[in-house]
C-alpha atoms as a PDB file:
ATOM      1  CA  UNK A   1     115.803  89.310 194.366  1.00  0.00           C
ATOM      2  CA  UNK A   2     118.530  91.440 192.979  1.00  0.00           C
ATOM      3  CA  UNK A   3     119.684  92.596 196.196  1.00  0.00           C
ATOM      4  CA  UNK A   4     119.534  89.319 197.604  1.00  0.00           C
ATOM      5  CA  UNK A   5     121.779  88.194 195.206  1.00  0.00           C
ATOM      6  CA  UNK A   6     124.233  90.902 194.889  1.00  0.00           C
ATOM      7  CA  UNK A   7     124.514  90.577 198.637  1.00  0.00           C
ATOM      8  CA  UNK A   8     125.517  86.523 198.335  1.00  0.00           C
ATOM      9  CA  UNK A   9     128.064  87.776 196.390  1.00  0.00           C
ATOM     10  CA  UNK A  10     129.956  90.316 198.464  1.00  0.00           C
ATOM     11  CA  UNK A  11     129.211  88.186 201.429  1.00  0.00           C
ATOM     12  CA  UNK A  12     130.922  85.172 199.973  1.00  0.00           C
ATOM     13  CA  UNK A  13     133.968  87.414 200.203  1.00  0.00           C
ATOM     14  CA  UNK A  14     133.914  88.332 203.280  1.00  0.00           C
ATOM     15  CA  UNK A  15     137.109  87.078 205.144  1.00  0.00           C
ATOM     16  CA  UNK A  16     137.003  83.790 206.861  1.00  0.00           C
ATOM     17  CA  UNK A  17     137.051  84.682 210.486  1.00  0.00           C
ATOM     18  CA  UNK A  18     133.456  86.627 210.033  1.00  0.00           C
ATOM     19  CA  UNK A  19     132.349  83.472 208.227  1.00  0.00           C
ATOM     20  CA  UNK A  20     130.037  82.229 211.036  1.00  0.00           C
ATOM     21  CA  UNK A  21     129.157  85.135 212.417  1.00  0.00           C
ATOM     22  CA  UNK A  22     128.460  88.648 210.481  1.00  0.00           C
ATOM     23  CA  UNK A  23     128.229  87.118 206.854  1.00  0.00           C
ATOM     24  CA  UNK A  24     125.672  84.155 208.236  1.00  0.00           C
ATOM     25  CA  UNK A  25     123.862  86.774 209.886  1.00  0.00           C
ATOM     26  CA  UNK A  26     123.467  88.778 206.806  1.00  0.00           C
ATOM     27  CA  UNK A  27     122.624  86.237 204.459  1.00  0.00           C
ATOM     28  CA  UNK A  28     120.171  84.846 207.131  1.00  0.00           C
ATOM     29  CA  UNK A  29     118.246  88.067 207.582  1.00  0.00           C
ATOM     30  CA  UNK A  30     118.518  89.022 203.590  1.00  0.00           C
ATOM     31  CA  UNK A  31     117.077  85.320 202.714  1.00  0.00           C
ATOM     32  CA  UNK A  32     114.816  85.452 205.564  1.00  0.00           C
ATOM     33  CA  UNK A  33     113.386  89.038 203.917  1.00  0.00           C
ATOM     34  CA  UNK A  34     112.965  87.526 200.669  1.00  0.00           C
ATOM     35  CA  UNK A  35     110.937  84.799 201.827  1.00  0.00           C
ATOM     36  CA  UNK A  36     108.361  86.860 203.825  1.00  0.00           C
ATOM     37  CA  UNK A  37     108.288  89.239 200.220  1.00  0.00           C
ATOM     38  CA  UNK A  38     107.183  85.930 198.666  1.00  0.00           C
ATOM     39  CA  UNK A  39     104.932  84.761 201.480  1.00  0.00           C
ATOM     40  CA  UNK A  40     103.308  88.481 201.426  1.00  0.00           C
ATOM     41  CA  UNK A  41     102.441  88.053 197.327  1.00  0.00           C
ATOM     42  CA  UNK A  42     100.757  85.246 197.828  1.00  0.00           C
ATOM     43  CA  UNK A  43      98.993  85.356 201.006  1.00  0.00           C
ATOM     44  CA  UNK A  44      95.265  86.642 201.475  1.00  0.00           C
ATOM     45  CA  UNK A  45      96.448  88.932 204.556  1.00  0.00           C
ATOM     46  CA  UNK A  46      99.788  90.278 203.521  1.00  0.00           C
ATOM     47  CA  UNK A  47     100.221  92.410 206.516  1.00  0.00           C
ATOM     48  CA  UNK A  48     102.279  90.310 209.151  1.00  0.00           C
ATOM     49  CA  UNK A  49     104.513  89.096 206.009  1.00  0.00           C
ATOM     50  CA  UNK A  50     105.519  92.555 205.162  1.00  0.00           C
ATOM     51  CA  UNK A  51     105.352  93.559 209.014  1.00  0.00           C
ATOM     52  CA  UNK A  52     108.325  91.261 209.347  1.00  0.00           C
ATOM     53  CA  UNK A  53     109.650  91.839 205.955  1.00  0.00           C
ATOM     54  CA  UNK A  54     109.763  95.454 206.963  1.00  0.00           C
ATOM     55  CA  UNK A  55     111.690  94.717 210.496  1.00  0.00           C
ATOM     56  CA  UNK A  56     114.112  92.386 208.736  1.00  0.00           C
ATOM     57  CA  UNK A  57     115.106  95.203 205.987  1.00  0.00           C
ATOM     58  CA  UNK A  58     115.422  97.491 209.199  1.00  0.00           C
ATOM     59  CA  UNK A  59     118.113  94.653 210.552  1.00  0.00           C
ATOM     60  CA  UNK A  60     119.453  94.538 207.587  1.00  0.00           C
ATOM     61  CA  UNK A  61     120.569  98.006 207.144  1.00  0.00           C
ATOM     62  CA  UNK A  62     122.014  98.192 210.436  1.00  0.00           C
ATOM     63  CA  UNK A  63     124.165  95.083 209.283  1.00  0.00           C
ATOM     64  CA  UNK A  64     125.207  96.356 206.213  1.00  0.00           C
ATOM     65  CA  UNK A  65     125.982  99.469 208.323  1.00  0.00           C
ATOM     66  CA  UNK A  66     128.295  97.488 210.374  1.00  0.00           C
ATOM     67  CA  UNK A  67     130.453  95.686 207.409  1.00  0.00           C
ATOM     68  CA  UNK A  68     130.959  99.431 205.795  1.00  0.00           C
ATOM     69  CA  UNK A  69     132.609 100.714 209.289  1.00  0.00           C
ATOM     70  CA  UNK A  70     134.623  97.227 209.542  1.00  0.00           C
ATOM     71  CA  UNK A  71     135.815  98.262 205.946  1.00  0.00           C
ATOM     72  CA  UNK A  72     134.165  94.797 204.054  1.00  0.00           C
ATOM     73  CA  UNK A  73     131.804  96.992 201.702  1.00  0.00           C
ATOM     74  CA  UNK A  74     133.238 100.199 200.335  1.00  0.00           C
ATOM     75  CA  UNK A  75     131.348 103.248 200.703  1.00  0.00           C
ATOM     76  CA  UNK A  76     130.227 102.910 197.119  1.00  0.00           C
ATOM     77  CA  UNK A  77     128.953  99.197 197.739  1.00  0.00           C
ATOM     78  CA  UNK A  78     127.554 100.434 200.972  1.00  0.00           C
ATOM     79  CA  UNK A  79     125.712 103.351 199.066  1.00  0.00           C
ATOM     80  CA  UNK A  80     124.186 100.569 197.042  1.00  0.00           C
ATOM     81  CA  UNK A  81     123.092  98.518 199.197  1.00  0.00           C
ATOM     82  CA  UNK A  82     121.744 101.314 201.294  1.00  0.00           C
ATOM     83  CA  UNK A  83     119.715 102.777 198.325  1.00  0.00           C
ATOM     84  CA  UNK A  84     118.606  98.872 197.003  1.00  0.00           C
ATOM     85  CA  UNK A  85     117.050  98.767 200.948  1.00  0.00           C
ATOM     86  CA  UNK A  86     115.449 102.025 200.998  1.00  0.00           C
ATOM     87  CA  UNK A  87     113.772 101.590 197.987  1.00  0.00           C
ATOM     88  CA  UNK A  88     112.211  97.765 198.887  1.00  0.00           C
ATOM     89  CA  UNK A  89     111.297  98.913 202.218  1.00  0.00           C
ATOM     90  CA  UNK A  90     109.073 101.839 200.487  1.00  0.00           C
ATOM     91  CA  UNK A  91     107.876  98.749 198.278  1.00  0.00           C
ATOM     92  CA  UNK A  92     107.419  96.684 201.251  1.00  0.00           C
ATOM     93  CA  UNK A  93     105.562 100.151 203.088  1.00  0.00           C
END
């Protein structure tokens, strides 16, 4: 939840001309990780919840990745984030 929401908030920042395309796509895939993290806690078979919660974190990183090299995070934002994924994918397993 915390990253979710730190990441709405550097993503609503982002300039306009990446509106529809990078910061969408991050905000789609962070939301979309959050939801299978609440699907997983309350299903009886967690597994293909955190199957594609653990893909989407993958996507994620690679995206967050991209907005450090295009300058939009700074490396100390991007060393966040990076560390706030890490750790939910070992949650996630």
């Amino acid at each position: 939840m915390d990253l979710t929401k730190w990441l709405l908030e550097r993503t609503a920042r982002f300039p306009k001309r990446l509106r529809h395309s990078l910061t969408v796509r991050v905000e789609t895939v962070t939301l979309a990780v959050l939801e299978d993290i609440t699907t997983a806690s309350w299903s009886a078979d967690a597994r293909p919840a955190l199957r594609n919660a653990s893909d989407g974190l993958n996507r994620l990183q690679v995206l967050i990745r991209l907005c450090h090299e295009l300058q939009l995070l700074s490396h100390d934002q991007y060393e966040h984030a990076s560390t706030a994924i890490a750790a939910a994918g070992r949650q996630v397993g």
